[in-house]
C-alpha atoms as a PDB file:
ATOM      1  CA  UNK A   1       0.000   0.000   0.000  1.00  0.00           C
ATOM      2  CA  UNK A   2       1.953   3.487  -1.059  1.00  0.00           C
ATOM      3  CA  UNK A   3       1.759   6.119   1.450  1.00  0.00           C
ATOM      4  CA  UNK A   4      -0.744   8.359   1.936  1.00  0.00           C
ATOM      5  CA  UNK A   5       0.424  11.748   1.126  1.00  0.00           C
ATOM      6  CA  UNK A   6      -0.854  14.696   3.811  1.00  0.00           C
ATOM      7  CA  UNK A   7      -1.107  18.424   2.880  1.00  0.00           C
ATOM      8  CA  UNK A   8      -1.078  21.032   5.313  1.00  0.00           C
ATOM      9  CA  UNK A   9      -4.278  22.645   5.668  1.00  0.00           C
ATOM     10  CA  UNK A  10      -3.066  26.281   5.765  1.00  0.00           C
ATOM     11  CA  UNK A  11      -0.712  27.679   2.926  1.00  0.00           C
ATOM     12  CA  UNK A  12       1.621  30.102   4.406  1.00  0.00           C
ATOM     13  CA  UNK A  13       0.115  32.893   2.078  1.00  0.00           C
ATOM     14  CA  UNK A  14      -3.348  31.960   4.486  1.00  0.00           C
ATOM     15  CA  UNK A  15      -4.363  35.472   6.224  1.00  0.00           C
ATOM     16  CA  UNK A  16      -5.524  32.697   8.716  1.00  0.00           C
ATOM     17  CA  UNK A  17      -2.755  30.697   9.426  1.00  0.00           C
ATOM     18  CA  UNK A  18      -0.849  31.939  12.480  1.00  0.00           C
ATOM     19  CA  UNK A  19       2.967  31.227  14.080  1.00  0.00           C
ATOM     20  CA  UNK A  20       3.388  29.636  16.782  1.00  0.00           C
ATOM     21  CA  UNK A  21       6.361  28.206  17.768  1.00  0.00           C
ATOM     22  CA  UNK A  22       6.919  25.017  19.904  1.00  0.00           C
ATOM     23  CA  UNK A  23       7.737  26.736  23.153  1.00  0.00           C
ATOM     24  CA  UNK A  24       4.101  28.828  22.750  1.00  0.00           C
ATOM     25  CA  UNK A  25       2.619  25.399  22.268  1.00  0.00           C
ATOM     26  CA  UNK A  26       0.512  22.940  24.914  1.00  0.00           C
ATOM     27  CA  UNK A  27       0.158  19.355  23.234  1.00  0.00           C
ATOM     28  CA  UNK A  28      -2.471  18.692  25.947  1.00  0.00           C
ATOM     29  CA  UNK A  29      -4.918  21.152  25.397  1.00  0.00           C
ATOM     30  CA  UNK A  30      -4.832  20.642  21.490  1.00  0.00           C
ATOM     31  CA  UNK A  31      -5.739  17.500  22.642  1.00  0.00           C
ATOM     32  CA  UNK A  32      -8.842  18.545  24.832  1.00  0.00           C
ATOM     33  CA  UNK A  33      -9.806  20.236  22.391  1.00  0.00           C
ATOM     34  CA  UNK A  34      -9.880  17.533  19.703  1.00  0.00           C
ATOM     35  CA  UNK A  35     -11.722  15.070  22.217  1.00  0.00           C
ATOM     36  CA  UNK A  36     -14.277  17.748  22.905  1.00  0.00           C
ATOM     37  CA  UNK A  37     -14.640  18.161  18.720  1.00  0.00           C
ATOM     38  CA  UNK A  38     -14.977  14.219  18.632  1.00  0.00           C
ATOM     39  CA  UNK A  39     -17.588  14.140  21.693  1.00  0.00           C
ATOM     40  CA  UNK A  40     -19.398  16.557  20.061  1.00  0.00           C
ATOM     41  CA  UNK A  41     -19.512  14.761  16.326  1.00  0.00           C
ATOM     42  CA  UNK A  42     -20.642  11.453  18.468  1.00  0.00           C
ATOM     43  CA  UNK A  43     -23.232  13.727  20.554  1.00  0.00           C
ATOM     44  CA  UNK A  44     -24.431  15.043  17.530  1.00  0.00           C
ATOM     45  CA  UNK A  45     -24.536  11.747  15.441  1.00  0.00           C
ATOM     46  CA  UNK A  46     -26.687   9.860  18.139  1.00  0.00           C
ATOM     47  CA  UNK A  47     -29.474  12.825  18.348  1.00  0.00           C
ATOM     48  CA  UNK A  48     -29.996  12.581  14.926  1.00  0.00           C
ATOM     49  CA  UNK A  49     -30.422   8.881  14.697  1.00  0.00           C
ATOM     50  CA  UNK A  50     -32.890   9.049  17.723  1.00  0.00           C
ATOM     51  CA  UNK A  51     -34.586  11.699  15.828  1.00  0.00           C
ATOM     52  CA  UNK A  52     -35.088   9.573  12.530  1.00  0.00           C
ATOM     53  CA  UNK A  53     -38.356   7.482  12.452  1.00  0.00           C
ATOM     54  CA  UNK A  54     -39.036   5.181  10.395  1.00  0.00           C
ATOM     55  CA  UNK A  55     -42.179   3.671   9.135  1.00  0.00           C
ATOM     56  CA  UNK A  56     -43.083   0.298  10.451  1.00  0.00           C
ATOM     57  CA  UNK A  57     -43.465  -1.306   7.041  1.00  0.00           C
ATOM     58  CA  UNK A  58     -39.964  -0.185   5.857  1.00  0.00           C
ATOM     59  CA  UNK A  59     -38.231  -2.552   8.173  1.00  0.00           C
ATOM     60  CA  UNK A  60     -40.751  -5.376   8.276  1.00  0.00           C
ATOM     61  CA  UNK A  61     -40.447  -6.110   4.289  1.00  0.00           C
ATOM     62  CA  UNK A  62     -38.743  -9.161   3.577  1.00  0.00           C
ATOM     63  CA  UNK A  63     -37.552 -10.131   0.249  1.00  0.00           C
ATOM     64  CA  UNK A  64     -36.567 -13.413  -0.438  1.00  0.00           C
ATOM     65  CA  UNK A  65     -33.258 -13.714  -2.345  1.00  0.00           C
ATOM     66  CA  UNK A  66     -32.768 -16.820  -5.476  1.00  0.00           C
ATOM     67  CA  UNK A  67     -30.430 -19.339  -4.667  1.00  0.00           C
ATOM     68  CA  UNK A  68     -27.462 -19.326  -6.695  1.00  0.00           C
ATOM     69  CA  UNK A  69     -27.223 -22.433  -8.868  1.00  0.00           C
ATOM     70  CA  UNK A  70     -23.659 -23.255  -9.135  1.00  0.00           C
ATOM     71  CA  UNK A  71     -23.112 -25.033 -12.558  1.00  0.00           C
ATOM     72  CA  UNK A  72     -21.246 -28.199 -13.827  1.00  0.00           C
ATOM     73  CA  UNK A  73     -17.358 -27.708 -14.512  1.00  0.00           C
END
């Protein structure tokens, strides 16, 4: 499998991107603050599939699929 090849996500020439270098830095609250991003995703995700009905017919149907014949060599 070739490597997968990551791009920054802010060009230098970004207006957004800021400096900061590794002494102004805290590993541990970038990390906070990705768990609270992914919390939040999964928080969000399981609302919406509690919100989503579905009709009682839609999950009942049953189809029944043809054997496959498997034929002579």
């Amino acid at each position: 499998m070739p490597a997968k090849l990551t791009m920054p996500t802010l060009g230098l020439t970004n207006p957004r991107f800021r400096y900061r270098n590794s002494s102004s830095t805290d590993i541990t609250e970038t990390f906070k603050r990705a768990r609270r991003a992914m919390n939040k995703a999964k928080r969000d995700t399981e609302s919406a599939q509690q919100a989503l009905e579905l009709e009682p017919e839609a999950w009942a149907v049953v189809v029944a699929m043809p054997q496959r014949v498997r034929g002579a060599a």
